[in-house]
C-alpha atoms as a PDB file:
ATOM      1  CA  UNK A   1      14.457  -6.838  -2.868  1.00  0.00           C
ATOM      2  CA  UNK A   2      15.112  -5.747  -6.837  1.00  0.00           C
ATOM      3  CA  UNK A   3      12.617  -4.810  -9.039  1.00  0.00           C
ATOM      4  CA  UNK A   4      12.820  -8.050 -10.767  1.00  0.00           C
ATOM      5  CA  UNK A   5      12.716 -10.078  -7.699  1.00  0.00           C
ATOM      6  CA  UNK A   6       9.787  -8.708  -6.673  1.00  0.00           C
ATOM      7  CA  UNK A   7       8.294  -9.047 -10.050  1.00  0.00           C
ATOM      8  CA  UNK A   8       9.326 -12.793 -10.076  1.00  0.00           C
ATOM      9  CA  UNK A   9       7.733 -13.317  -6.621  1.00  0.00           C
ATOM     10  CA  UNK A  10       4.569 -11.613  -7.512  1.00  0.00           C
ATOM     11  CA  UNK A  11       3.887 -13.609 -11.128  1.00  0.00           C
ATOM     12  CA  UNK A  12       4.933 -16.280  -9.401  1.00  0.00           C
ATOM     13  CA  UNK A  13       2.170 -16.172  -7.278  1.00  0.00           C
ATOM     14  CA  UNK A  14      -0.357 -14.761  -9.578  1.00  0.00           C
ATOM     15  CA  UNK A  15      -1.248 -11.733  -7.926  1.00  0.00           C
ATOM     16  CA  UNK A  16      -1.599  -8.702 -10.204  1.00  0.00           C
ATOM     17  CA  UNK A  17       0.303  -5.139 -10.252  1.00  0.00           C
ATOM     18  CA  UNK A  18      -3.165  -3.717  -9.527  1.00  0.00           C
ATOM     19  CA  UNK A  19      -3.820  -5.588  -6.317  1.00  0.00           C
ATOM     20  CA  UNK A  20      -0.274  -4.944  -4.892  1.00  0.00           C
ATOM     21  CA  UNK A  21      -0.937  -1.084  -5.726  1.00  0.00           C
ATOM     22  CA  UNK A  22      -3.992  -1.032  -3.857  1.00  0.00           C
ATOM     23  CA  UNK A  23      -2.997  -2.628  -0.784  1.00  0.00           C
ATOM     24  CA  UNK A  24       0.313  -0.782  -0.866  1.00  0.00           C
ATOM     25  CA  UNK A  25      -1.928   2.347  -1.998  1.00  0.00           C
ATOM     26  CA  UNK A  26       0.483   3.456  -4.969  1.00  0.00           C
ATOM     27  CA  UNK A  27      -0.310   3.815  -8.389  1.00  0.00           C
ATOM     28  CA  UNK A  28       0.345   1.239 -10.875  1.00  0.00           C
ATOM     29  CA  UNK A  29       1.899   2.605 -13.032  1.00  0.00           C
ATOM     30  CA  UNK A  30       4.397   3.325 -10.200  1.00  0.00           C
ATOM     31  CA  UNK A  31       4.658  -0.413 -10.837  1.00  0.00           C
ATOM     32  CA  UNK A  32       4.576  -1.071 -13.702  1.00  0.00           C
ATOM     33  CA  UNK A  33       7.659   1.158 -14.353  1.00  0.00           C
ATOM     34  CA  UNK A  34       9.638   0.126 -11.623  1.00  0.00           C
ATOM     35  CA  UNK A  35       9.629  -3.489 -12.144  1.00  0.00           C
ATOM     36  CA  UNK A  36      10.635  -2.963 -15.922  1.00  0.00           C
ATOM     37  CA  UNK A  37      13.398  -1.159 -14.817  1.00  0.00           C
ATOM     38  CA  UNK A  38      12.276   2.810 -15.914  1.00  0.00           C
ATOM     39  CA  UNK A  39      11.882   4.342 -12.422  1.00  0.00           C
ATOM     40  CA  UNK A  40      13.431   4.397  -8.936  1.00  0.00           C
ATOM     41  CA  UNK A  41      11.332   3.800  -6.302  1.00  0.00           C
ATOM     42  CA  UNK A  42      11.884   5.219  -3.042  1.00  0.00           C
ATOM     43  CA  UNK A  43      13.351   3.045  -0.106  1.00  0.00           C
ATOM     44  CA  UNK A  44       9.748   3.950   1.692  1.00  0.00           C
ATOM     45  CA  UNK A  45       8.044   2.531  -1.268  1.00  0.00           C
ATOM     46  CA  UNK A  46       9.992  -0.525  -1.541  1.00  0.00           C
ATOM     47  CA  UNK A  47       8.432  -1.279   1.877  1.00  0.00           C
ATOM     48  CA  UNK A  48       5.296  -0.369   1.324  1.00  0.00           C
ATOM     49  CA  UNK A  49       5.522  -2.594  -1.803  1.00  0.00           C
ATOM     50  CA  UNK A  50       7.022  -5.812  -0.030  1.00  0.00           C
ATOM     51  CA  UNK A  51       5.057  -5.653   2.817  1.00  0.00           C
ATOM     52  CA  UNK A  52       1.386  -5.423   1.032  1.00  0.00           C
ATOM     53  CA  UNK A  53       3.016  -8.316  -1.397  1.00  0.00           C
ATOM     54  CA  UNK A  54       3.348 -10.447   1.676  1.00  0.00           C
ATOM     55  CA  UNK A  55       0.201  -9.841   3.557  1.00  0.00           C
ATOM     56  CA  UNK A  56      -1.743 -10.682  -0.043  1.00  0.00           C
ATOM     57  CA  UNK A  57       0.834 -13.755   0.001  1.00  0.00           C
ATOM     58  CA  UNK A  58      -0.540 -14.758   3.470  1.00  0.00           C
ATOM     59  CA  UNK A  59      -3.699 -13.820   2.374  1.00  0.00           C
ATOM     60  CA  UNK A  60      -3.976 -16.191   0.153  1.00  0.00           C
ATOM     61  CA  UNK A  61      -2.382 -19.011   1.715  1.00  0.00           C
ATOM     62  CA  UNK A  62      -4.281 -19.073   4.668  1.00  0.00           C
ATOM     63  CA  UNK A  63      -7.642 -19.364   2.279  1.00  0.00           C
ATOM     64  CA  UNK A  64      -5.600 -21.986   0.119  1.00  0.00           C
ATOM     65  CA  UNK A  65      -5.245 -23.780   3.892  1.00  0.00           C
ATOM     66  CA  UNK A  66      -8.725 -23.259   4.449  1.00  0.00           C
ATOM     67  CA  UNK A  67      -9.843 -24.425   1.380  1.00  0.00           C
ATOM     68  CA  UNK A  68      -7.955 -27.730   1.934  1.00  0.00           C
ATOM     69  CA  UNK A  69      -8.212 -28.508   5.214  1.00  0.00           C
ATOM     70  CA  UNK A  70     -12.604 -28.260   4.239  1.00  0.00           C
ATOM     71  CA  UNK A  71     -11.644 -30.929   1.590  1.00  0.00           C
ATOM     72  CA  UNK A  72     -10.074 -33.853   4.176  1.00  0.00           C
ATOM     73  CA  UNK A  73     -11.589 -36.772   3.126  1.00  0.00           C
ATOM     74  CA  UNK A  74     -13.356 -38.258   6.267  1.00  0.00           C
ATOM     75  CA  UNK A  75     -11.579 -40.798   8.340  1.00  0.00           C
ATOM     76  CA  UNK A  76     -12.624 -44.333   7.478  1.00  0.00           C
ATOM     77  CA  UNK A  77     -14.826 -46.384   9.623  1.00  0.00           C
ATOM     78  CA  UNK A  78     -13.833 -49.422  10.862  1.00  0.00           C
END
């Protein structure tokens, strides 16, 4: 995945550089400077990255699931 990719993917979902960093356990600025193009990350990183962007992805999809499947509206009676 590119730098802007992953940047795309992440805004997209509205999850901040700070979160990613701390699941990923990098520093931000790390980041930050990657995804605007200033640094090369190592390939290490790039999977540490990606793979603490998904599990916050699934993280919050399974609460978005939870969230909805609590707001069913109740069957009708007939």
């Amino acid at each position: 995945m590119t730098n802007s990719e992953f940047r795309q993917l992440r805004t997209t979902a509205g999850i901040p550089q700070h979160e990613v960093a701390y699941r990923a356990g990098l520093d931000r600025t790390r980041i930050v400077l990657w995804e605007r193009g200033h640094l090369q990350i190592r390939p290490e990183e790039l999977e540490v990255l990606e793979a603490a962007l998904f599990a916050i992805i699934a993280d919050h999809r399974a609460k978005l699931s939870s969230l909805l499947n609590d707001r069913k509206p109740a069957a009708a009676a007939v």
